[in-house]
PDB file of N, CA and C in Angstrom:
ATOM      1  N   UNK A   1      77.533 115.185 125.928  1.00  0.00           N
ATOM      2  CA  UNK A   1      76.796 114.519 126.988  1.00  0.00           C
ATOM      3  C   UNK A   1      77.403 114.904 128.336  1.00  0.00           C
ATOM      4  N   UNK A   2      76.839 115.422 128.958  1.00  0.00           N
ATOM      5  CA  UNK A   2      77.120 115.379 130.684  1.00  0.00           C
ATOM      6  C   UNK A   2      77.653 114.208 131.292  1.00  0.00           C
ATOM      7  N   UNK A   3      78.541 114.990 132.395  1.00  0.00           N
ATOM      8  CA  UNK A   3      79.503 113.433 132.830  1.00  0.00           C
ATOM      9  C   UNK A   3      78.124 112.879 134.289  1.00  0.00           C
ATOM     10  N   UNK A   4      78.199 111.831 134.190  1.00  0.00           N
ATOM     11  CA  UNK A   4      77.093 111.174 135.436  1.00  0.00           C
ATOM     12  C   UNK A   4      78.007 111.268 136.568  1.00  0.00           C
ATOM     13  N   UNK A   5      77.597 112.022 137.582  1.00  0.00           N
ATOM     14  CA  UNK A   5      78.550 111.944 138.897  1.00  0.00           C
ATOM     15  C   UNK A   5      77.870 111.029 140.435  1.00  0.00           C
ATOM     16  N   UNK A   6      78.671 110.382 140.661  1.00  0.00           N
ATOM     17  CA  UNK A   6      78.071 109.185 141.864  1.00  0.00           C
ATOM     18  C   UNK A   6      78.445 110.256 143.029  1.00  0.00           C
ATOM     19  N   UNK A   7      77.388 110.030 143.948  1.00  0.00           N
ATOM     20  CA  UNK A   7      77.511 110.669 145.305  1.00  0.00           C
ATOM     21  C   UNK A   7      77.836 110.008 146.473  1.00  0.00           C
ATOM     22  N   UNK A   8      78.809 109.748 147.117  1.00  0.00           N
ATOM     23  CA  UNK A   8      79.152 108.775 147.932  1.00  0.00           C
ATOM     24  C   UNK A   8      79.440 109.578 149.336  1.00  0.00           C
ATOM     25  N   UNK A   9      77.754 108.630 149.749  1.00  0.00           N
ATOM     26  CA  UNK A   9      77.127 108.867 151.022  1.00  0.00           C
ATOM     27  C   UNK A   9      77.234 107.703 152.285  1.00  0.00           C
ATOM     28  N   UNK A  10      76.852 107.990 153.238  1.00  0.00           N
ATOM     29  CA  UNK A  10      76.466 106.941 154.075  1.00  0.00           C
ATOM     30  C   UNK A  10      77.710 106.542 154.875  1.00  0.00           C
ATOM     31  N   UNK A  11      78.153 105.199 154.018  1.00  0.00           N
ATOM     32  CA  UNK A  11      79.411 104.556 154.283  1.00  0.00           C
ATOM     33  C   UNK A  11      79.319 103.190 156.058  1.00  0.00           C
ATOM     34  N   UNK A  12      80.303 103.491 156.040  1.00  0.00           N
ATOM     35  CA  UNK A  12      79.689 102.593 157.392  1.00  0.00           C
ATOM     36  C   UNK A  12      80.586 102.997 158.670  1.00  0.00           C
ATOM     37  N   UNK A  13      81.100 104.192 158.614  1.00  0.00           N
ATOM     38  CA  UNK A  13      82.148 104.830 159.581  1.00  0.00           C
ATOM     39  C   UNK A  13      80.671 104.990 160.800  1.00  0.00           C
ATOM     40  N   UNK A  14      81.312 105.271 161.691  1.00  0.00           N
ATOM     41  CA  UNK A  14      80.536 105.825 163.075  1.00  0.00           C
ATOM     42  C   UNK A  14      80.117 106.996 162.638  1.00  0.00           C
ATOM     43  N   UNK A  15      80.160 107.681 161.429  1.00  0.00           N
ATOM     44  CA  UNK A  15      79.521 108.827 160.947  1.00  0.00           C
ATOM     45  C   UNK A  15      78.443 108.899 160.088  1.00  0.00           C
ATOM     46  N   UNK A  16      77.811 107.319 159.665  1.00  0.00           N
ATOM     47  CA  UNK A  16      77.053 107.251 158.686  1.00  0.00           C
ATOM     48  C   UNK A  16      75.953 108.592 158.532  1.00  0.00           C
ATOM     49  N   UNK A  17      75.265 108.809 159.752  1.00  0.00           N
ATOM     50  CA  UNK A  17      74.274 109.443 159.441  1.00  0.00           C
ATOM     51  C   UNK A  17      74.530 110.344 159.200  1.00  0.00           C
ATOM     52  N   UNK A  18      75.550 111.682 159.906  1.00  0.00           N
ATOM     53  CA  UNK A  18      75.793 112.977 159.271  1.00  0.00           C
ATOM     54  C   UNK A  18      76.228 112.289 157.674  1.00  0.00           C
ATOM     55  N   UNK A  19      77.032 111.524 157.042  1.00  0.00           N
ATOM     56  CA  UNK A  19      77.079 111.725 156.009  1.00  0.00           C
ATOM     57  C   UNK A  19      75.793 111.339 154.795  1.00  0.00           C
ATOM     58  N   UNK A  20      74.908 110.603 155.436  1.00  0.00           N
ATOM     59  CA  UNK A  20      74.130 110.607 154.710  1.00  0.00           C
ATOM     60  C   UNK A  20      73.030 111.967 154.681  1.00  0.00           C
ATOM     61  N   UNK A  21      72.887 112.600 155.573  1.00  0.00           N
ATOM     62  CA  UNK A  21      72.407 114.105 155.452  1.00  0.00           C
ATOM     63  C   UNK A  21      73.287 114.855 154.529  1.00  0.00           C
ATOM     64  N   UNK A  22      74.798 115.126 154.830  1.00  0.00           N
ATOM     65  CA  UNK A  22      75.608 115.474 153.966  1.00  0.00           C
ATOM     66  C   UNK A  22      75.319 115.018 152.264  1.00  0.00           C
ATOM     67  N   UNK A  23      75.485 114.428 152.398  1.00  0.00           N
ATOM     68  CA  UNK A  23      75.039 113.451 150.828  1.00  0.00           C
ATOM     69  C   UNK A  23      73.987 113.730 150.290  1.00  0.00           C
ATOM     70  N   UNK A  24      72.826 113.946 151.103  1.00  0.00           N
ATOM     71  CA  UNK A  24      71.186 114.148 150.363  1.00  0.00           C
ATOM     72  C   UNK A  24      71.611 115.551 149.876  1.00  0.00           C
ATOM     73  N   UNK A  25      72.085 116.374 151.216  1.00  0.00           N
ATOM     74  CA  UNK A  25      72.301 117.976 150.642  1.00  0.00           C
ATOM     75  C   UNK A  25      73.289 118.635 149.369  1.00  0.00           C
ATOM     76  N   UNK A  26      74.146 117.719 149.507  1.00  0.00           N
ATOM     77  CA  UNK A  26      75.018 117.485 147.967  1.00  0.00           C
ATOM     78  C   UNK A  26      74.426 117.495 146.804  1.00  0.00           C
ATOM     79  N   UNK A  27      73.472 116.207 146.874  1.00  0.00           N
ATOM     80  CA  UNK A  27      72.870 115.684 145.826  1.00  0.00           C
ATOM     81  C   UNK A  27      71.878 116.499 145.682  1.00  0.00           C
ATOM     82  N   UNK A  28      71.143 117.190 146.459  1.00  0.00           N
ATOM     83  CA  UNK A  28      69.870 117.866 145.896  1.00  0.00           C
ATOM     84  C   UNK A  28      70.272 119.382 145.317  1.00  0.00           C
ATOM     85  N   UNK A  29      71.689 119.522 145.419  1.00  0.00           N
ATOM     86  CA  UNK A  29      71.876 120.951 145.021  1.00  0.00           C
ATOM     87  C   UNK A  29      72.616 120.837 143.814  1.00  0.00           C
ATOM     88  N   UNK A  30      73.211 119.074 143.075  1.00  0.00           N
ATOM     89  CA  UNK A  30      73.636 119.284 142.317  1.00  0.00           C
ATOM     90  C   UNK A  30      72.857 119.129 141.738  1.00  0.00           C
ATOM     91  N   UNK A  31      71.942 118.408 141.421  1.00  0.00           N
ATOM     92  CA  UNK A  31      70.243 118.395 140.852  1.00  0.00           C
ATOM     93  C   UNK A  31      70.021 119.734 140.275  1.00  0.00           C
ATOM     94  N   UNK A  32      69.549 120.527 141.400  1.00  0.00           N
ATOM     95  CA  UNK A  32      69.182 122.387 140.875  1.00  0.00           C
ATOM     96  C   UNK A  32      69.645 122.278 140.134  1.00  0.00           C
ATOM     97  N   UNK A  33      71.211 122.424 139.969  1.00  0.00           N
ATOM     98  CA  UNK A  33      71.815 122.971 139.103  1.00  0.00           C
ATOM     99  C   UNK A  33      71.906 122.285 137.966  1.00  0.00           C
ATOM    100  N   UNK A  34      70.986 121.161 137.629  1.00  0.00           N
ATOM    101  CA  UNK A  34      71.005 120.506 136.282  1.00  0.00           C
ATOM    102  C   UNK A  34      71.986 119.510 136.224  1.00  0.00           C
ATOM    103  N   UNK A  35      72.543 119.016 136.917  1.00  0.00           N
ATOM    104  CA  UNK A  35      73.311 117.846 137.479  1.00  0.00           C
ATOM    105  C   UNK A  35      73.021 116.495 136.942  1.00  0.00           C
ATOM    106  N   UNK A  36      74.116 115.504 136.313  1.00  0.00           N
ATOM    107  CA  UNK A  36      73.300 114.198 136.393  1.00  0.00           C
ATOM    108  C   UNK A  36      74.139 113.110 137.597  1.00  0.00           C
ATOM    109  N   UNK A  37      73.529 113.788 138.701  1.00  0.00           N
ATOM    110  CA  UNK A  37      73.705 112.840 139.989  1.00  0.00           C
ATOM    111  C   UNK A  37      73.222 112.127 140.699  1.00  0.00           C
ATOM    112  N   UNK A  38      73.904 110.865 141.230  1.00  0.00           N
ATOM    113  CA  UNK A  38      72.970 109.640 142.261  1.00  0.00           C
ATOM    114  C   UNK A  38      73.705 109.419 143.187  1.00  0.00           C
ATOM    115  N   UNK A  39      72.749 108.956 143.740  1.00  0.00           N
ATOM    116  CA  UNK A  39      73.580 108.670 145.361  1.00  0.00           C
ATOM    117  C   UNK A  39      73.980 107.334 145.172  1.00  0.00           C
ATOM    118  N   UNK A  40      74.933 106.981 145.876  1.00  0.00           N
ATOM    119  CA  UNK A  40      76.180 105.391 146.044  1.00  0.00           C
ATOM    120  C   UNK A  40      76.345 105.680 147.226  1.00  0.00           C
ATOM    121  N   UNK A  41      75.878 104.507 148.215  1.00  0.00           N
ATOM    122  CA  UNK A  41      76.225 103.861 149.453  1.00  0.00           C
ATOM    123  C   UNK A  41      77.337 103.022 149.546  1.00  0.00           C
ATOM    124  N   UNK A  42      78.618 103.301 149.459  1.00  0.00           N
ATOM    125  CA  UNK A  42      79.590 102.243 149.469  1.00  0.00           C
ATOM    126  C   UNK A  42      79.382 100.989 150.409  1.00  0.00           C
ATOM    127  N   UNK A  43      78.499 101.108 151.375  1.00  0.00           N
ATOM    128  CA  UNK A  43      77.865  99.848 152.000  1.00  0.00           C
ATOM    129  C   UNK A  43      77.217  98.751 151.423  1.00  0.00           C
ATOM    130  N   UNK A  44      76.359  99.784 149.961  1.00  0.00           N
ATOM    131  CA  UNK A  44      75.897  98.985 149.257  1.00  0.00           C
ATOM    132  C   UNK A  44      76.390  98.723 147.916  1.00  0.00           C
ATOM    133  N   UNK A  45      77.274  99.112 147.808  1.00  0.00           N
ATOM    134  CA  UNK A  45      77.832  99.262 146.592  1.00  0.00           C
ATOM    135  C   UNK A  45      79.115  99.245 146.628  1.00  0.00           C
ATOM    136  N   UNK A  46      80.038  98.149 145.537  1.00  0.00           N
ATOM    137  CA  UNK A  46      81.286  98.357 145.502  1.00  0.00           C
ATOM    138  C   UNK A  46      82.053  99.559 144.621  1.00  0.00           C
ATOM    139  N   UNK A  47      82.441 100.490 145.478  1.00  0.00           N
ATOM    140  CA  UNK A  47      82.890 101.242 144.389  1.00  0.00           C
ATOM    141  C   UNK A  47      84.077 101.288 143.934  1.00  0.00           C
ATOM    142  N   UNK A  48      84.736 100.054 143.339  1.00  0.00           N
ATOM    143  CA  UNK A  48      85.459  99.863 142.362  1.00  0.00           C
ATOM    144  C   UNK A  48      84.749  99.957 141.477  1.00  0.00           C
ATOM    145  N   UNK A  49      83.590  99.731 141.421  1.00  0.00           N
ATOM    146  CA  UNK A  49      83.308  99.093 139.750  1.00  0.00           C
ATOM    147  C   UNK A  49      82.418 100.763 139.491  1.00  0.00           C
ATOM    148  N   UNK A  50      82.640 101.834 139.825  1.00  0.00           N
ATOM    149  CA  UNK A  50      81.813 103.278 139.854  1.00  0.00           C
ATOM    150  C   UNK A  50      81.777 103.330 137.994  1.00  0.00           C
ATOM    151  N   UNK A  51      82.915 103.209 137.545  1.00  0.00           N
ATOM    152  CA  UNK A  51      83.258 103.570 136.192  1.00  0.00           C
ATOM    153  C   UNK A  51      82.661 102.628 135.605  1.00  0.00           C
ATOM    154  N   UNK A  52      82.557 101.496 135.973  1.00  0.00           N
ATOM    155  CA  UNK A  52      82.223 100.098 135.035  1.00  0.00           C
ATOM    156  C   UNK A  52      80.595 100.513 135.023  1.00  0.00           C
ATOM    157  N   UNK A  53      80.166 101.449 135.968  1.00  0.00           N
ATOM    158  CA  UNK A  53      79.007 101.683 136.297  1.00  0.00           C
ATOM    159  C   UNK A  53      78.262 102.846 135.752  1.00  0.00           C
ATOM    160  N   UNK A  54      79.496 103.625 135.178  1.00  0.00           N
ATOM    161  CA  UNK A  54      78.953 104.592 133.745  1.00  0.00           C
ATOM    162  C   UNK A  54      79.273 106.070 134.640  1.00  0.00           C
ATOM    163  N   UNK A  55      79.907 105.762 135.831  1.00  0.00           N
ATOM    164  CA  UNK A  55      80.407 107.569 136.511  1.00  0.00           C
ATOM    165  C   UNK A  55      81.503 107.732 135.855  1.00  0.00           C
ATOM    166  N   UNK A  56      81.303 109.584 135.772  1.00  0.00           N
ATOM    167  CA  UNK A  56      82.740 109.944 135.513  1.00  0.00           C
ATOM    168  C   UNK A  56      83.189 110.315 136.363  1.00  0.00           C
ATOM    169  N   UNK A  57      82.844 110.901 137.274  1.00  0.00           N
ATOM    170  CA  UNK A  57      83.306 111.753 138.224  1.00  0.00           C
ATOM    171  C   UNK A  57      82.317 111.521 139.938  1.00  0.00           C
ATOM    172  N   UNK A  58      82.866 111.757 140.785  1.00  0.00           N
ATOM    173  CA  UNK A  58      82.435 111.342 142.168  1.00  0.00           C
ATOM    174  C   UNK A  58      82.867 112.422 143.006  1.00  0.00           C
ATOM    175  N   UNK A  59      81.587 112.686 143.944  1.00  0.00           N
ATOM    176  CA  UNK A  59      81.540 113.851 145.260  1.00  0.00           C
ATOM    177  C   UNK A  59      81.227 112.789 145.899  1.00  0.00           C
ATOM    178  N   UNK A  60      82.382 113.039 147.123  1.00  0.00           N
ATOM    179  CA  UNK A  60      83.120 112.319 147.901  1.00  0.00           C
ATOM    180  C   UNK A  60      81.847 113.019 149.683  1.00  0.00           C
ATOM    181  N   UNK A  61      80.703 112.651 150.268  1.00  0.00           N
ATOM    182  CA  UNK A  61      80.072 113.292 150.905  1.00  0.00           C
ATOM    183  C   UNK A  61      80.093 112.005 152.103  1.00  0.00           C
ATOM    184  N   UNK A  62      81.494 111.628 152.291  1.00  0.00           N
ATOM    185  CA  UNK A  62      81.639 110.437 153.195  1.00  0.00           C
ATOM    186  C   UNK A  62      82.277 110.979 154.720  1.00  0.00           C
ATOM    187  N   UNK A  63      81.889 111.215 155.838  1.00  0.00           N
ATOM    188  CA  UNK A  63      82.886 111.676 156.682  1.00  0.00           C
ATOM    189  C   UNK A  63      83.222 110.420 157.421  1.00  0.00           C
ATOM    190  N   UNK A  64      84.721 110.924 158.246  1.00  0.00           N
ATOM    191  CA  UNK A  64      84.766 109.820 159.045  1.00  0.00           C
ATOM    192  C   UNK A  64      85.851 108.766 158.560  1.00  0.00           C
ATOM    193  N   UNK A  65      86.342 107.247 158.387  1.00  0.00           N
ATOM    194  CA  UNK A  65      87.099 106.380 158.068  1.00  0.00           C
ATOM    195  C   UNK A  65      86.620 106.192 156.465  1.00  0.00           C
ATOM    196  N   UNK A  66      87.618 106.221 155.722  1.00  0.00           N
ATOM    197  CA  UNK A  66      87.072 106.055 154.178  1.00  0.00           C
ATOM    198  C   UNK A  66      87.017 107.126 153.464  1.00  0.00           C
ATOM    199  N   UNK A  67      86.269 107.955 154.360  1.00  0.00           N
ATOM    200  CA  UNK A  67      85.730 108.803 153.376  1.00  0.00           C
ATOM    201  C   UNK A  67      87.037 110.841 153.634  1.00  0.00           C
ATOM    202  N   UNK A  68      87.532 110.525 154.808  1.00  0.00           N
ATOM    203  CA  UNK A  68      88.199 111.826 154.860  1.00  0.00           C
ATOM    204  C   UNK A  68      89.554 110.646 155.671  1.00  0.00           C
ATOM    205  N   UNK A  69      89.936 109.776 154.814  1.00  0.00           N
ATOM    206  CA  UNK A  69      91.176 109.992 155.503  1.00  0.00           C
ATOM    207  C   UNK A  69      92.103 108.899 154.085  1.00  0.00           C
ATOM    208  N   UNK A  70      91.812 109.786 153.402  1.00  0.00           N
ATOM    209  CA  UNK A  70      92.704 109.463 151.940  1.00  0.00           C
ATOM    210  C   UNK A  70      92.438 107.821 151.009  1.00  0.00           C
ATOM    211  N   UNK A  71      91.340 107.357 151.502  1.00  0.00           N
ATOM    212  CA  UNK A  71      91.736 105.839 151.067  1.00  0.00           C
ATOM    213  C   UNK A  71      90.611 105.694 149.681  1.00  0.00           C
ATOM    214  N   UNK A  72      89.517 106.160 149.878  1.00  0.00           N
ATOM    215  CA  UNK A  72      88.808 106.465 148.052  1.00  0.00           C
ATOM    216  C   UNK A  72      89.586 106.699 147.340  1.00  0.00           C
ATOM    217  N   UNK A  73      90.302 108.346 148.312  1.00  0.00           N
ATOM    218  CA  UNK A  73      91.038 109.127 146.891  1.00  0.00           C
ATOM    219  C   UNK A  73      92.271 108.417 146.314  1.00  0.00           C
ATOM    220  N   UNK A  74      92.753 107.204 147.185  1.00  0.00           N
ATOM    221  CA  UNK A  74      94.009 106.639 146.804  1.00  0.00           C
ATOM    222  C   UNK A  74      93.423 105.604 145.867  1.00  0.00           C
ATOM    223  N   UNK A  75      92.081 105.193 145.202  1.00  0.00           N
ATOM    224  CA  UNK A  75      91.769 104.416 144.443  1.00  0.00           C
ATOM    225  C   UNK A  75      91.835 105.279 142.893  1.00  0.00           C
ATOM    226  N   UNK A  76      91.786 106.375 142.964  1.00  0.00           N
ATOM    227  CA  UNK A  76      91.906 106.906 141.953  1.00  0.00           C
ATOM    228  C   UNK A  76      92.998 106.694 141.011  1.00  0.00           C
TER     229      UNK A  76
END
C-alpha cells in the first residue's frame, strides 16, 4: 500500500498565501505522479494528530514562521 502523504499548506505566518500557491503546486504534481496526497491547513488542522490521521509522511509547503524555521520538523 502507498504511504498517504499530508501537504502542509497555508499556515497562518504573514506568508499564508505564497504558501498556499506553493502547496496547490506541490500537491498537483504529486498527484501526476500517482501520489496519495492531501492538503492540511495547520490553521485548520492540528497536526499532531497527522499520524492518528492515517499520514505517513508530510511535504512541508509552509513558508515563513512554522513552517521554515525548524519547529514542525522538531515535532518529528
Amino acid at each position: 500500500m502507498a504511504d498517504k502523504i499530508a501537504v502542509l499548506l497555508g499556515g497562518t505566518s504573514a506568508e499564508r498565501d505564497v504558501s498556499l500557491n506553493s502547496g496547490a503546486a506541490v500537491l498537483a504534481g504529486l498527484r501526476e505522479g500517482g501520489i496519495d496526497a492531501h492538503p492540511v491547513d495547520p490553521q485548520e488542522v492540528d497536526v499532531a494528530q497527522l499520524k492518528a490521521m492515517g499520514f505517513q509522511k508530510v511535504f512541508i509547503a509552509l513558508h515563513g514562521r512554522g513552517g521554515e524555521d525548524g519547529t514542525l520538523q522538531g515535532m518529528a
